[in-house]
Protein backbone atom coordinates (compact mmCIF):
# COMPACT_ATOMS: atom_id res chain seq x y z
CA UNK A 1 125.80 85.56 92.43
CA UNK A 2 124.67 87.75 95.58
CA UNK A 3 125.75 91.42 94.75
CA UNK A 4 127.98 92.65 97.81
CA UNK A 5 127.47 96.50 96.77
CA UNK A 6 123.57 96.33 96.95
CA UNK A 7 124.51 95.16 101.00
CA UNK A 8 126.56 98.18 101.18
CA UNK A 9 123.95 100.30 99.83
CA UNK A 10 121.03 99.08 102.01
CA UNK A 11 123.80 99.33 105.06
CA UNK A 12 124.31 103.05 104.25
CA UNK A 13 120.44 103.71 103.98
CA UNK A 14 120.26 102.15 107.25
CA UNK A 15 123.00 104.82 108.96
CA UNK A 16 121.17 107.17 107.19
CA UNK A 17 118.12 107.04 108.16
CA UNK A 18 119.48 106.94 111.89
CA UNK A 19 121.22 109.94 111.44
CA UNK A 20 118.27 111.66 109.78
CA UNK A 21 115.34 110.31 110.72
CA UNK A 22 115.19 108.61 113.74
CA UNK A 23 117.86 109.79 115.49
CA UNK A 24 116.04 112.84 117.11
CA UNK A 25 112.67 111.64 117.52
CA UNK A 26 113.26 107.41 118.30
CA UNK A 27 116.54 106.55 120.17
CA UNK A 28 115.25 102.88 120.03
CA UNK A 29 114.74 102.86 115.90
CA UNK A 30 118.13 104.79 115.79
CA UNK A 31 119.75 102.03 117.40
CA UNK A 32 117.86 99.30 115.41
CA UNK A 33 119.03 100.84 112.07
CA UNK A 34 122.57 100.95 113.21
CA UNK A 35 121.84 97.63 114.41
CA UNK A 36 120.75 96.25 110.81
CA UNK A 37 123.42 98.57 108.63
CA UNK A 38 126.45 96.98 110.98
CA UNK A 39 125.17 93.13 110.47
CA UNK A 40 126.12 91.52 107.21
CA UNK A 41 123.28 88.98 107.18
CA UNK A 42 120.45 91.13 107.78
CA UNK A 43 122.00 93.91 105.08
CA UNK A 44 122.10 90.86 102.73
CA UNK A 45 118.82 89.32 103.27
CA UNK A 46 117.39 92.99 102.64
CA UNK A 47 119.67 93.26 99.59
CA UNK A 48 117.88 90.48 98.14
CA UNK A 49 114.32 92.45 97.94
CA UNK A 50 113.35 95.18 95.95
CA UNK A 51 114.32 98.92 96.72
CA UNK A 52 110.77 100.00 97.75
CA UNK A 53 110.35 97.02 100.48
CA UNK A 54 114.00 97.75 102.26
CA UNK A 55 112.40 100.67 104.21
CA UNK A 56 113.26 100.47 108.04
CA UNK A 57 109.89 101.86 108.68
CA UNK A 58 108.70 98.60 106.90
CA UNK A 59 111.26 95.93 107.97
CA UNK A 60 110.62 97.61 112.17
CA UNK A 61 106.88 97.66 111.70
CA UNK A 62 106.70 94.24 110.09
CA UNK A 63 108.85 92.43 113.29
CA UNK A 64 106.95 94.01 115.61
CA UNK A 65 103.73 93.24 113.91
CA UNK A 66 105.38 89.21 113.83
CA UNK A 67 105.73 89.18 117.86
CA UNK A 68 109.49 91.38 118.05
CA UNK A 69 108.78 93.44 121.04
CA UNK A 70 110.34 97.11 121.47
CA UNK A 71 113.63 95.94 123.14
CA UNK A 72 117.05 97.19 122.88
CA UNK A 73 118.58 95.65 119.64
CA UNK A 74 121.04 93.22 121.44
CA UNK A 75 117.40 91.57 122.68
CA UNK A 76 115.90 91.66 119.40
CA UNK A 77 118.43 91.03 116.50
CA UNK A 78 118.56 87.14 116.71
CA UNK A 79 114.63 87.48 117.10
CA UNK A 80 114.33 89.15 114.04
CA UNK A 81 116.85 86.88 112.20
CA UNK A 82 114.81 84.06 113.97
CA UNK A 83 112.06 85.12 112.30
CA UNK A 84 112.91 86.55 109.03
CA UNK A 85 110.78 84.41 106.85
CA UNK A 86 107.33 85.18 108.48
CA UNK A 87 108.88 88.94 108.48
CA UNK A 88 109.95 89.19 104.78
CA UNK A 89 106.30 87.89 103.83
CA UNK A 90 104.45 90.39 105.72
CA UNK A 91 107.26 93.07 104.43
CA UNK A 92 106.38 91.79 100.76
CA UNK A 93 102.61 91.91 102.02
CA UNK A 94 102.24 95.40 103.20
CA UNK A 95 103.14 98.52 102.84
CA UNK A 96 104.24 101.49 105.16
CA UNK A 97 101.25 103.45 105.81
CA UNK A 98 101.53 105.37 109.00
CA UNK A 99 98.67 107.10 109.73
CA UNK A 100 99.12 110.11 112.24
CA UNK A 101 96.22 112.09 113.24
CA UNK A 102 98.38 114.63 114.19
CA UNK A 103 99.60 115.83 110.97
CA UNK A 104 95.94 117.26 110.77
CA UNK A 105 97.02 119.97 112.47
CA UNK A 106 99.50 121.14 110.65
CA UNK A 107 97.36 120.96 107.46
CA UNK A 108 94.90 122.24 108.49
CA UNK A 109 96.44 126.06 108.58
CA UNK A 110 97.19 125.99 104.61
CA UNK A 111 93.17 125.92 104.59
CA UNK A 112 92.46 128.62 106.72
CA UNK A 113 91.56 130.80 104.33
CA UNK A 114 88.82 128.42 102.67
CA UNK A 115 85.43 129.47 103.55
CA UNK A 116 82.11 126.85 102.62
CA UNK A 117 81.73 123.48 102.54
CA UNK A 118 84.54 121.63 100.70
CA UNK A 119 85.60 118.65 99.36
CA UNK A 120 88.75 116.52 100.93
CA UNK A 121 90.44 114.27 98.60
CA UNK A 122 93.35 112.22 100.01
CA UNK A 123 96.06 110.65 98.21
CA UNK A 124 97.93 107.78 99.82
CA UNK A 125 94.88 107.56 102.44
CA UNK A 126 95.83 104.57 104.21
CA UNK A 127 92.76 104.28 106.36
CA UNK A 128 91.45 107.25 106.12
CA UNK A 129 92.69 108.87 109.21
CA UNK A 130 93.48 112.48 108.14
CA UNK A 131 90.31 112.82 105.94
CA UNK A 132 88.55 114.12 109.82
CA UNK A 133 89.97 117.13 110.32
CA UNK A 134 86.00 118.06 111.01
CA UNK A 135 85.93 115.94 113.70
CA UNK A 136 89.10 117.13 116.18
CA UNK A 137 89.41 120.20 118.47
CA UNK A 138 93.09 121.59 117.89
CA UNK A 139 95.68 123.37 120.05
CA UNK A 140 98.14 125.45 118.54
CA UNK A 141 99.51 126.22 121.77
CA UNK A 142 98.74 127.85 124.80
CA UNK A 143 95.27 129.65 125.07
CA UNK A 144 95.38 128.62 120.81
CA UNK A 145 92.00 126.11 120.73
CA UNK A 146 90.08 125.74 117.32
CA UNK A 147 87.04 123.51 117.66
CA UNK A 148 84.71 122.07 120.39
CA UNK A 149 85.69 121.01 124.13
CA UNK A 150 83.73 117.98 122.98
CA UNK A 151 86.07 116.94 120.72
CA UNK A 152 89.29 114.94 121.05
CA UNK A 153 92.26 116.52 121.44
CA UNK A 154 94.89 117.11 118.56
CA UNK A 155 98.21 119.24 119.73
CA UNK A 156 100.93 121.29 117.69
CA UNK A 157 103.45 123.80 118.48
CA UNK A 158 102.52 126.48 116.15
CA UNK A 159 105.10 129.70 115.40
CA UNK A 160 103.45 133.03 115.81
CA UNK A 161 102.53 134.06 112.11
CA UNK A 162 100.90 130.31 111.24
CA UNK A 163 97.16 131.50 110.52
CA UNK A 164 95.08 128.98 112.30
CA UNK A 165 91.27 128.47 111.17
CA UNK A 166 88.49 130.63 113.30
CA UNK A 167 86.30 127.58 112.67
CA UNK A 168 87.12 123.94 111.72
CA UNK A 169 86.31 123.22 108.12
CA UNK A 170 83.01 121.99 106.36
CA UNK A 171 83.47 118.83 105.39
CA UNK A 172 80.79 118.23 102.51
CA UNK A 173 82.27 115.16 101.66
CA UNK A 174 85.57 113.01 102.11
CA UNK A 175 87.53 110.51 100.01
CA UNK A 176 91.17 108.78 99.52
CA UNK A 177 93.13 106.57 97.23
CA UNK A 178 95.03 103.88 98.48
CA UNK A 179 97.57 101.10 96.54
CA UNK A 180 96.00 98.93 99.66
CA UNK A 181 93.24 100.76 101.34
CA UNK A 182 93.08 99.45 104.71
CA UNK A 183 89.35 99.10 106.10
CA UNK A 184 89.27 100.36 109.71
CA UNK A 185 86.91 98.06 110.95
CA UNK A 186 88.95 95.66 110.47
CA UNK A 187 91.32 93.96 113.34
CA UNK A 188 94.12 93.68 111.54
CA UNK A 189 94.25 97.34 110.28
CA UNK A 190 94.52 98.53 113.95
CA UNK A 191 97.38 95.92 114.52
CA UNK A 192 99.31 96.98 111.65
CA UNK A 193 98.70 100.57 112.25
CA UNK A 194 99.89 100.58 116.00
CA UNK A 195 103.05 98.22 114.64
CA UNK A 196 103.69 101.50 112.60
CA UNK A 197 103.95 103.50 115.54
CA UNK A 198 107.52 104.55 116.40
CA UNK A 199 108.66 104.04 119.83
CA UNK A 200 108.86 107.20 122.41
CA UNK A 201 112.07 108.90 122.90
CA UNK A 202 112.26 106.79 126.10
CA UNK A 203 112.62 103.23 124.02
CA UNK A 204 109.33 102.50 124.83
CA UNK A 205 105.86 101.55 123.22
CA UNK A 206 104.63 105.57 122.42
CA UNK A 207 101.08 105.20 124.30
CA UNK A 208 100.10 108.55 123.87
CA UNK A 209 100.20 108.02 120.01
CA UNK A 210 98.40 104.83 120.39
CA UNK A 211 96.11 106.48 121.82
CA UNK A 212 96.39 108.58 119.26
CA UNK A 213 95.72 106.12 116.41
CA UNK A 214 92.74 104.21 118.15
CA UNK A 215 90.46 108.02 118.66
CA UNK A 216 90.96 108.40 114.91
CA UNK A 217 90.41 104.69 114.01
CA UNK A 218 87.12 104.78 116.17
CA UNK A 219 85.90 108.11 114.26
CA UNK A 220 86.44 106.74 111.20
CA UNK A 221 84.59 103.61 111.95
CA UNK A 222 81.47 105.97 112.88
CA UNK A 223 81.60 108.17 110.07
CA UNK A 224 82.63 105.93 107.17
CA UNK A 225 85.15 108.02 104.08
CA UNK A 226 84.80 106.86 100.38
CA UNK A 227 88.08 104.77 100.67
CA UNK A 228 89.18 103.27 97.28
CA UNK A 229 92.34 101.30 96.16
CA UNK A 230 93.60 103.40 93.60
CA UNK A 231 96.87 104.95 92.27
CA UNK A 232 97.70 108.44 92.48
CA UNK A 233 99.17 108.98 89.10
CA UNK A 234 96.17 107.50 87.74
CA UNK A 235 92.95 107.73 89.64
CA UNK A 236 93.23 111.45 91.12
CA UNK A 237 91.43 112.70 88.65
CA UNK A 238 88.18 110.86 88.86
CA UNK A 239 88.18 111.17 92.62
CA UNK A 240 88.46 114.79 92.05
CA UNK A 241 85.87 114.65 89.50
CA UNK A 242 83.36 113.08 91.78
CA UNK A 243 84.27 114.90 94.82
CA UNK A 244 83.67 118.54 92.45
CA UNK A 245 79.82 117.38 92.23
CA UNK A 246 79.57 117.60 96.28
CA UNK A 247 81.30 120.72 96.74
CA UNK A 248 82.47 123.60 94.87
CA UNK A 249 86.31 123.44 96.36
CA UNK A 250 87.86 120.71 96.30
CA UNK A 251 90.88 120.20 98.59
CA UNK A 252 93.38 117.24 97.64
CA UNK A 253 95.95 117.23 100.73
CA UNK A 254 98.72 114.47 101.22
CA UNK A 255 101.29 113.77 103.90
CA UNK A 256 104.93 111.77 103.88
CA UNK A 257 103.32 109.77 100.92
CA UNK A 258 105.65 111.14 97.96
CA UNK A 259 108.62 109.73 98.94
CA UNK A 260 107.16 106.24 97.91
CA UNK A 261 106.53 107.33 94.48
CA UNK A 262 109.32 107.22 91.53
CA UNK A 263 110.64 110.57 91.23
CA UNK A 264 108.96 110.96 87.20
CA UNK A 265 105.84 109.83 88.66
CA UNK A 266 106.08 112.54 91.42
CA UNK A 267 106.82 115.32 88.63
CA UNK A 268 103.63 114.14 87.00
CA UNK A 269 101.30 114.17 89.86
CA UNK A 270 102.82 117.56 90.85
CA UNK A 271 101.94 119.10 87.37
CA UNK A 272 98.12 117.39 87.25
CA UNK A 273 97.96 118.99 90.88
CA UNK A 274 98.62 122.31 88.74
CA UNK A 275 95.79 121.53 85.97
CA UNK A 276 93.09 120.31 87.73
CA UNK A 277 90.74 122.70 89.81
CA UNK A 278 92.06 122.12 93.43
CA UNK A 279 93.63 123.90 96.19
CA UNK A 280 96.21 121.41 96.72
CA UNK A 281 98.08 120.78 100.23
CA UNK A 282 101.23 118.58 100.12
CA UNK A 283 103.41 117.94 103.63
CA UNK A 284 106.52 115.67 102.53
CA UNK A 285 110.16 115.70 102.84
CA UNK A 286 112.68 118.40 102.35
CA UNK A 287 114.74 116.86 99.97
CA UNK A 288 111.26 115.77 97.46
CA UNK A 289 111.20 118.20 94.47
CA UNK A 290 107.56 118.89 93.99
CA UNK A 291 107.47 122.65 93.33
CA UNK A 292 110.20 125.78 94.35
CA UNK A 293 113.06 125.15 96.51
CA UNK A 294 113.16 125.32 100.31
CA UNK A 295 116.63 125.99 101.05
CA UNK A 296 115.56 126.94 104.75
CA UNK A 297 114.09 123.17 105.59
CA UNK A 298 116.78 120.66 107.12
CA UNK A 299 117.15 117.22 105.53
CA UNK A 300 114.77 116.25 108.62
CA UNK A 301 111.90 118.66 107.95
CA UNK A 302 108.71 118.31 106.25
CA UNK A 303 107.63 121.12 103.83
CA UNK A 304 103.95 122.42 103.85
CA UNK A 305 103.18 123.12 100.82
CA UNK A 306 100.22 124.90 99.26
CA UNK A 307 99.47 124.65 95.13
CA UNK A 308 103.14 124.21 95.31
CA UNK A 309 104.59 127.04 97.30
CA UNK A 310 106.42 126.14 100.23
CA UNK A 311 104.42 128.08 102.82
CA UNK A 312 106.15 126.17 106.61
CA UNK A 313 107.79 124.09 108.11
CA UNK A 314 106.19 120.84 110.22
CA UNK A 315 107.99 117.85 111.70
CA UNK A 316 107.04 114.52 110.12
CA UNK A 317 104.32 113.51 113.02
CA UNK A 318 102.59 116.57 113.24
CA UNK A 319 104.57 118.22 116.30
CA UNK A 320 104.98 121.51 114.89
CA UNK A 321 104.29 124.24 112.46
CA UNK A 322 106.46 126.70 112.13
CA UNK A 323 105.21 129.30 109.01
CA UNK A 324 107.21 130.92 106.65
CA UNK A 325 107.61 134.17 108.31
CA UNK A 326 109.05 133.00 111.31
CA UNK A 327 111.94 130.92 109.81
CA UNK A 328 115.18 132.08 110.07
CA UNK A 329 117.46 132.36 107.17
């Protein structure tokens, strides 16, 4: 018998996630999630799969990567139910693995204070994308440039006291885990990728992040990483291991990749981040417990964190940076 109350529960994820994550940043996905949490079949067929694959980051990413265009949802709800069961199987396929350059650039201040060559580990890698933080020139705002006019263009609003780099970093070598490592030579990885691209605040396909996404795919097709399908939990440790022999500091950064993890598994990976010989750099959600509270971050807010001190503020796609000392309490 089809459980009513798991309908009701992906239905108030939905508003949820309207309210809190979309609502601000993509008007169109705002309206899609309302969309889904107010109609009984699509709440049900979602009901029916497991808790990690009812994401609306998922469910959006995988219609639009099945043909949905980025319509309002009165032009796109009977396409989606249309086309559910080519959408479920690429739902049950993949997984959601945005990969924003951008968030780069608000790492890349909790390393300011390394100096030589290091080592960048990344956990929950995707493709790779945000192991080239080597390979970007940055602006922190105006007159604020780190890096080479040569270089492509990364931009955040950074407050005041965030220390930004004099140089950019020396990448010795670079490596990530993945549950499905996505190769970036391949087609498909760039399709998938620009299907997990939100839409602009006008409704609209976001071009400048697609633009975005395709710089940092071509880099990483020039300068391949050591990408390997791995689990965090599990394989961090001989990744670290491996990258120690090519660099004497090793840096193992992360970004809106916890929340995907079971909340014991996340405890554990948080207290091997505090054993092993790292400077770690985590950037997830508010709400995530992965070290001491950040009463001053809204429910909306990513947390920089470094070796487990909250240290700023950044918005989930890399927008901003706004450091400790500049946060009003």
């Amino acid at each position: 018998m089809h459980d009513v109350t798991e309908d009701r529960s992906v239905a108030r994820s939905f508003e949820r996630w309207a309210a809190v994550e979309a609502e601000g940043r993509s008007p169109r996905y705002a309206e899609w999630a309302r969309g889904v949490a107010a109609d009984p079949w699509l709440c049900a067929a979602l009901a029916d799969l497991e808790h990690v694959k009812r994401q609306p980051n998922l469910l959006f990413a995988a219609a639009r990567f099945e043909g949905v265009p980025v319509a309002p949802w009165t032009d796109v709800r009977d396409m989606i139910a249309g086309a559910w069961t080519s959408i479920r199987s690429t739902m049950l396929a993949r997984m959601t693995q945005t990969n924003e350059a951008r968030r780069m650039a608000t790492l890349l201040p909790a390393i300011a204070h390394l100096r030589g060559p290091i080592a960048l580990v990344e956990v929950g890698a995707s493709a790779g994308l945000c192991l080239y933080p080597d390979r970007w020139r940055y602006r922190f705002g105006a007159g604020k440039y780190v890096g080479d006019a040569s270089l492509p263009l990364l931009e955040t609003q950074a407050s005041p006291s965030t220390p930004l780099p004099e140089r950019l970093p020396s990448i010795a070598w670079r490596g990530g885990l993945d549950l499905q490592p996505l190769d970036p030579a391949e087609p498909d990885t760039r399709a998938w990728l620009e299907a997990l691209v939100w839409p602009d605040a006008t409704g609209g396909v976001d071009g400048a992040r697609v633009d975005r996404l395709r710089t940092a795919i071509a880099i990483a097709r020039r300068e391949r990483a050591d990408l390997r399908r791995g689990d965090l939990t599990t394989d961090t440790c001989a990744l670290v291991a491996e990258a120690g022999q090519h660099a004497p500091t090793v840096v193992v950064w992360h970004s809106a990749v916890l929340a995907y993890v079971p909340a014991f598994e996340r405890a554990g990976f948080a207290d091997l981040m505090g054993e092993l010989p790292v400077t770690w750099v985590a950037n997830e959600g508010a709400t995530l417990e992965i070290g001491p509270p950040a009463p001053w971050a809204g429910p909306g807010d990513f947390v920089l964190r470094r070796d487990a001190e909250p240290i700023a503020i950044t918005d989930p796609h890399g927008a901003s940076v706004t450091w400790i000392d500049d946060i009003a309490t």
